[in-house]
N, C-alpha and C. Protein backbone atom coordinates (compact mmCIF):
# COMPACT_ATOMS: atom_id res chain seq x y z
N UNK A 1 40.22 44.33 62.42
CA UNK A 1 41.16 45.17 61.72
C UNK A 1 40.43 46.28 60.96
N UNK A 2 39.58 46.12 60.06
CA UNK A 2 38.38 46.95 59.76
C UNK A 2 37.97 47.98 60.39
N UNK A 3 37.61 47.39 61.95
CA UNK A 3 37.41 48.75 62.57
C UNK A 3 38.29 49.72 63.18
N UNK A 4 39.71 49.26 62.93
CA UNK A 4 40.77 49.65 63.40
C UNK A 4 41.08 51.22 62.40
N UNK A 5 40.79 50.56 61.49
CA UNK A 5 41.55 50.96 60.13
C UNK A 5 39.81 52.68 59.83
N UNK A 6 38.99 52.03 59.81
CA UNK A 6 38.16 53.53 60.44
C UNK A 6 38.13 54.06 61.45
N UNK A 7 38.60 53.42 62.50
CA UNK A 7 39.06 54.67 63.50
C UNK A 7 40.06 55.16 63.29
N UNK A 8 40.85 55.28 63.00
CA UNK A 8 42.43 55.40 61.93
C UNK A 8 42.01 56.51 61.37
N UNK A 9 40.63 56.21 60.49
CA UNK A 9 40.46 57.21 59.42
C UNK A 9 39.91 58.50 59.81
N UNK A 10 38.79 58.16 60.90
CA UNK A 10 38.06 58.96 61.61
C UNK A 10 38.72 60.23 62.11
N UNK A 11 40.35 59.57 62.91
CA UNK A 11 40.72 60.34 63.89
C UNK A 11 42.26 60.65 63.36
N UNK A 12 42.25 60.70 61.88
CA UNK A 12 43.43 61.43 60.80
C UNK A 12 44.54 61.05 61.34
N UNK A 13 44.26 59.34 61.90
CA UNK A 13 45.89 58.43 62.17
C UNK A 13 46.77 58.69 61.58
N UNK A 14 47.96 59.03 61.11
CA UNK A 14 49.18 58.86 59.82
C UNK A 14 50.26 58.08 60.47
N UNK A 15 50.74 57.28 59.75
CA UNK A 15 52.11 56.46 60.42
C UNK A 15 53.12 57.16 60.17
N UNK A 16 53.62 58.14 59.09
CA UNK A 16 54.23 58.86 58.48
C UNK A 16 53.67 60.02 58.09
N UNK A 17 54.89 61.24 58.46
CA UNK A 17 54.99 62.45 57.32
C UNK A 17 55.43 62.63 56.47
N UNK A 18 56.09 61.74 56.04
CA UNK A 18 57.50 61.75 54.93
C UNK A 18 56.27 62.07 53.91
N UNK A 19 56.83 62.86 52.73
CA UNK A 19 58.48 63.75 52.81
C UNK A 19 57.88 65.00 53.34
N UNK A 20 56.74 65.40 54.51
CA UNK A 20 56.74 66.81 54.84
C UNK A 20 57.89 66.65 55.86
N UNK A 21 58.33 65.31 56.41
CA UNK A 21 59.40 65.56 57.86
C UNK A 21 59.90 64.14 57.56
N UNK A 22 61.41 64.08 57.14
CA UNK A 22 61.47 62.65 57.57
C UNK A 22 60.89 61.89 58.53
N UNK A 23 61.46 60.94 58.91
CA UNK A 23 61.17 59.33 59.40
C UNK A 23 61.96 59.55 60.52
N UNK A 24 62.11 60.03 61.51
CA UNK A 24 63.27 59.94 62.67
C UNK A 24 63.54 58.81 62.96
N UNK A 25 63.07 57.24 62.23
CA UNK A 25 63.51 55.85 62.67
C UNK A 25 64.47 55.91 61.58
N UNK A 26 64.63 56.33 60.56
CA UNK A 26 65.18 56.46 59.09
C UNK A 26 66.90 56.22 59.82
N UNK A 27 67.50 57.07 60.57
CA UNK A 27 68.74 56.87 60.83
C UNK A 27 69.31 55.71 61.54
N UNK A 28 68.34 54.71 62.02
CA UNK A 28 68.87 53.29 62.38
C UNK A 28 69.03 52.28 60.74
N UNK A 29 68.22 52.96 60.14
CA UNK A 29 68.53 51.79 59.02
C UNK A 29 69.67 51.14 58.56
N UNK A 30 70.33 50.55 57.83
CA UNK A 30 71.26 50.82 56.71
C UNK A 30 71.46 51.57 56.26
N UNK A 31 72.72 51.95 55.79
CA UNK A 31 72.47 53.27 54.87
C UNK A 31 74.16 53.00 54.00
N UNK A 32 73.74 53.10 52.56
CA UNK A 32 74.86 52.38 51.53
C UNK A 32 75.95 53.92 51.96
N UNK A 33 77.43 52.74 52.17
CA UNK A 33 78.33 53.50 51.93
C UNK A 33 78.94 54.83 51.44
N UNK A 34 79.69 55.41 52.08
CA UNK A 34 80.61 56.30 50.88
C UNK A 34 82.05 56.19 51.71
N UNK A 35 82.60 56.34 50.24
CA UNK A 35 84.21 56.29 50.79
C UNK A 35 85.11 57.48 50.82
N UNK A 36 86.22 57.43 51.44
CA UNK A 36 87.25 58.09 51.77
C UNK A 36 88.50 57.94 50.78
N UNK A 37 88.35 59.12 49.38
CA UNK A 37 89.23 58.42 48.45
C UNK A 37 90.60 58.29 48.86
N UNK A 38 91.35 59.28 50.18
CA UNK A 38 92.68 59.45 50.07
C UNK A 38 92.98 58.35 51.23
N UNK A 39 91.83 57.19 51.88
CA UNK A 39 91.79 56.11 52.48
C UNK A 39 92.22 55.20 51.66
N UNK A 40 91.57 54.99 50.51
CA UNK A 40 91.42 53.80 49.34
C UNK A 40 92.74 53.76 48.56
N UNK A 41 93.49 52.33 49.01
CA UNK A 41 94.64 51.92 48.17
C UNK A 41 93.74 51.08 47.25
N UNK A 42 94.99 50.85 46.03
CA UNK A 42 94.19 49.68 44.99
C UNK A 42 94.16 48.64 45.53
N UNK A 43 94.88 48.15 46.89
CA UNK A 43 94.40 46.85 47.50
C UNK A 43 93.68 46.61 48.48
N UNK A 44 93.11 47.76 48.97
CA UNK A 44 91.93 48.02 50.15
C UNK A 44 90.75 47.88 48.67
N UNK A 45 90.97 48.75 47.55
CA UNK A 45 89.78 48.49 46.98
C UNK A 45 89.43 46.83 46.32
N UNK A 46 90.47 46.58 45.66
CA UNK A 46 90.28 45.01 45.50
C UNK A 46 89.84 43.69 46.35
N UNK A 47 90.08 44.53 48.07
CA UNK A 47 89.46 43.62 49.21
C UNK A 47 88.32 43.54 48.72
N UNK A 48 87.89 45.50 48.93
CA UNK A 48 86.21 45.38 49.09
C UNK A 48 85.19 45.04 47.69
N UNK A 49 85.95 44.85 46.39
CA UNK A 49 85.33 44.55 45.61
C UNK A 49 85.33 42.91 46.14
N UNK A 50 86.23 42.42 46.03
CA UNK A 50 86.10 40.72 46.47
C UNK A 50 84.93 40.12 47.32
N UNK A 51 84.61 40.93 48.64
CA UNK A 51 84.07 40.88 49.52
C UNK A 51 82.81 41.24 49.52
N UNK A 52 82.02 42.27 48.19
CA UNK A 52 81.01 42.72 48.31
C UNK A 52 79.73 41.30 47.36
N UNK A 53 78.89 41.00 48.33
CA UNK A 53 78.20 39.70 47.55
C UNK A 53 77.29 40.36 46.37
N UNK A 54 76.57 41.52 46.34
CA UNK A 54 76.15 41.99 45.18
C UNK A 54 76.60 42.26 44.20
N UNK A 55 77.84 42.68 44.05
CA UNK A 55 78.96 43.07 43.21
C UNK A 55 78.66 44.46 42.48
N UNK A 56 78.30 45.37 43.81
CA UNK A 56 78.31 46.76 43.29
C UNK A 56 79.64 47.28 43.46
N UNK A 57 80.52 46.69 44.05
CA UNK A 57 81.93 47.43 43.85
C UNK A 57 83.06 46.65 42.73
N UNK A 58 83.74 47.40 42.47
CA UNK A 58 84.86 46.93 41.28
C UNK A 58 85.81 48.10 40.69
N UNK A 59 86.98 47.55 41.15
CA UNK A 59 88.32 48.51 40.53
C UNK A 59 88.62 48.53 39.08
N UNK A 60 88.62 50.01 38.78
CA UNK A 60 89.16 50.08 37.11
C UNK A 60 90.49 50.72 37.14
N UNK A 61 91.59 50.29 37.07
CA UNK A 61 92.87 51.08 36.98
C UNK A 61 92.52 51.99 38.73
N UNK A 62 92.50 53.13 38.11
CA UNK A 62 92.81 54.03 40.02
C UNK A 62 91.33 54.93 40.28
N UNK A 63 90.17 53.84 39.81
CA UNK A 63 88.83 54.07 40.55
C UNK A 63 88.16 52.93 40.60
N UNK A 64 87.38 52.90 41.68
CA UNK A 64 86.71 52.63 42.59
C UNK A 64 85.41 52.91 42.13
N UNK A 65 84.69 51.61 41.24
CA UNK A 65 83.58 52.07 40.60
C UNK A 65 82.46 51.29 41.67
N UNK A 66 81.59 52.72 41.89
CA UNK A 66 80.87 51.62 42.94
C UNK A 66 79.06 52.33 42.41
N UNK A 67 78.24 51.01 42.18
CA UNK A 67 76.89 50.79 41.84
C UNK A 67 75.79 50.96 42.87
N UNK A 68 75.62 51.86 43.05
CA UNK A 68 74.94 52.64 43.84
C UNK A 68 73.50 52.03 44.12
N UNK A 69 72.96 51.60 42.59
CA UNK A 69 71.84 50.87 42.50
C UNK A 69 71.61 49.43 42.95
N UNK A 70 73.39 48.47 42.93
CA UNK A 70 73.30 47.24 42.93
C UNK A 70 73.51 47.07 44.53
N UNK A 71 73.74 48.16 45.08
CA UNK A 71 74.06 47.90 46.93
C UNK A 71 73.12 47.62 47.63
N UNK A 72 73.50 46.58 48.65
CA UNK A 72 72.00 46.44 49.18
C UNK A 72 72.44 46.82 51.25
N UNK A 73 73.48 47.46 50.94
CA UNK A 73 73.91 48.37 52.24
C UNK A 73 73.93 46.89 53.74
N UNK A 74 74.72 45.95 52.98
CA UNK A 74 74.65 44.77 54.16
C UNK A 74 76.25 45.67 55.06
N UNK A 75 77.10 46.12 54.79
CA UNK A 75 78.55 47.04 55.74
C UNK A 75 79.88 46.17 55.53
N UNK A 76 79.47 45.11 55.03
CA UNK A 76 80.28 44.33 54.74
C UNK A 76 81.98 45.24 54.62
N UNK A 77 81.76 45.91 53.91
CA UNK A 77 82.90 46.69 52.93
C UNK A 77 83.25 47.62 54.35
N UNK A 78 82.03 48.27 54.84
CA UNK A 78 82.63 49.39 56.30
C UNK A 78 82.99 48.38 57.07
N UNK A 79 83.11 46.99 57.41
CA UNK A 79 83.42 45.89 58.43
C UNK A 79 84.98 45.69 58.11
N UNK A 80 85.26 45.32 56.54
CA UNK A 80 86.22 44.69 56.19
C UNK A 80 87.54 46.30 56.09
N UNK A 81 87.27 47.42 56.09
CA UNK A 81 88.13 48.73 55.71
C UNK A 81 87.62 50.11 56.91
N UNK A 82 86.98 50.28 57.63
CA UNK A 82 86.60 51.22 58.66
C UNK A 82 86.63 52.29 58.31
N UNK A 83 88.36 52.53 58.55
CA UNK A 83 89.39 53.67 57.58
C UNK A 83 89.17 54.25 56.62
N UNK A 84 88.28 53.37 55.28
CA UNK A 84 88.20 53.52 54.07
C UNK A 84 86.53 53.82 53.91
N UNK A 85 85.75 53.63 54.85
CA UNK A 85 84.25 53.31 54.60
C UNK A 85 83.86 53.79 55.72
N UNK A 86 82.67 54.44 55.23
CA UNK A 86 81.50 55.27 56.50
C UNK A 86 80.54 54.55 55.94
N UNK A 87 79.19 55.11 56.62
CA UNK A 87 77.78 54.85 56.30
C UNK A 87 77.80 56.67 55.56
N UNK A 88 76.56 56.32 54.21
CA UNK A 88 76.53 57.81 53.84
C UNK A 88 75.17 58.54 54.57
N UNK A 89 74.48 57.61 54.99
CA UNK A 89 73.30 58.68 55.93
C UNK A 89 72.30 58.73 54.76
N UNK A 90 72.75 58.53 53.19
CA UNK A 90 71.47 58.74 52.63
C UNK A 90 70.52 57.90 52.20
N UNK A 91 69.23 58.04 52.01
CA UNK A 91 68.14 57.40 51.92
C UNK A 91 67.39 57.79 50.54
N UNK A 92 67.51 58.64 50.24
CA UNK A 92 66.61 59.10 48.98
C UNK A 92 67.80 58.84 47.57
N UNK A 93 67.58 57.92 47.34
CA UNK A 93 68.25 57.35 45.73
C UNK A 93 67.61 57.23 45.03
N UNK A 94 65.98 57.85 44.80
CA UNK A 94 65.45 57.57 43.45
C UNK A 94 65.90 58.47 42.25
N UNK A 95 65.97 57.79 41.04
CA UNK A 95 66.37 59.03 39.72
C UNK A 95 65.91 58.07 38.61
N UNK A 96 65.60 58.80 37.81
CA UNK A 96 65.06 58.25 36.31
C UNK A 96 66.00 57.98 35.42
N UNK A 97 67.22 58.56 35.87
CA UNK A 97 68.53 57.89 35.03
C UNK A 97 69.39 56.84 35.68
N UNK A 98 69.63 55.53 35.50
CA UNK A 98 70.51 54.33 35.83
C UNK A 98 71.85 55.51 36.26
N UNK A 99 72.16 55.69 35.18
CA UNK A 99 73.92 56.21 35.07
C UNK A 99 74.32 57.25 36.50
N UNK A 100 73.04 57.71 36.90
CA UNK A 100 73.51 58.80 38.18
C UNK A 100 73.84 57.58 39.00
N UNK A 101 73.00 56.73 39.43
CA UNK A 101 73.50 55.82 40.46
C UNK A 101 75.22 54.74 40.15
N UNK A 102 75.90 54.89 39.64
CA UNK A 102 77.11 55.11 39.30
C UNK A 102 78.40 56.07 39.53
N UNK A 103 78.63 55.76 40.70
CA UNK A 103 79.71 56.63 41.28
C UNK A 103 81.07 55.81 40.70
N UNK A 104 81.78 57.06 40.59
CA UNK A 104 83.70 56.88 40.28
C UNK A 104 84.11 57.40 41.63
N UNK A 105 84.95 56.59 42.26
CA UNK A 105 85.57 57.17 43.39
C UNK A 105 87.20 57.29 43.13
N UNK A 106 88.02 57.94 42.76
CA UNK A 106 89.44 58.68 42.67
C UNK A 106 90.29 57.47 43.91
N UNK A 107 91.02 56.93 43.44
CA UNK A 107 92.47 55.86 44.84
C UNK A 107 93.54 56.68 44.77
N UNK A 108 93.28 57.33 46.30
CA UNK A 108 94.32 58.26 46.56
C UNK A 108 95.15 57.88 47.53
N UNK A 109 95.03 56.54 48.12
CA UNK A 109 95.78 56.24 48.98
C UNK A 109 97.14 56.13 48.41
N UNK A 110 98.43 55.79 49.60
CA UNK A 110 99.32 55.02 49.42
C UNK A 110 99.18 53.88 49.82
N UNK A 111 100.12 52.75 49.11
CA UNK A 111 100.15 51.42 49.25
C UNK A 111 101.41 51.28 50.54
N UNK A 112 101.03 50.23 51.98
CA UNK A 112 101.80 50.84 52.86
C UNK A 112 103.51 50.22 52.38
């Protein structure tokens, strides 16, 4: 492995460019939710709070408070609502403030 790892060095191996070029494997990952507020009834959201095992989601009156930080992007929530839930495609969530990773999402659905 040793000598692997100086020929590596020798011959300016990189496994990655990130961040001069993403990761083109980056789009198979997981990738945490976002929702569709005029999808989201208060009882589509109360599914997906029920259903989420981390418990980054949870209804307050007519939002959809969802923990951006506590997700661990298993789809659960895009499995259980389709309609109501995409994948968001993003990957870069670092921030020095907790509170940004804290989304309010607006329930604009109707109840059918």
């Amino acid at each position: 492995m040793t000598l692997w790892f100086i020929r590596g060095l020798r011959r300016g191996v990189v496994t990655t460019r990130y961040p001069a070029r993403p990761d083109g494997s980056a789009r198979f990952l997981p990738a945490p939710p976002a929702f569709r507020p005029e999808a989201l009834t208060r009882q589509t959201a109360d599914r997906l709070a029920g259903i989420c095992p981390s418990g980054a989601l949870r209804r307050d009156g007519a939002v959809l408070v969802y923990d951006v930080g506590a997700c661990t992007a298993c789809g659960r929530c895009a499995a259980e609502a389709p309609a109501a839930v995409t994948a968001s495609g993003e990957f870069e969530l670092a921030t020095t403030d907790r509170s940004v990773l804290i989304k309010k999402i607006p329930i604009r659905g109707e109840a059918p």
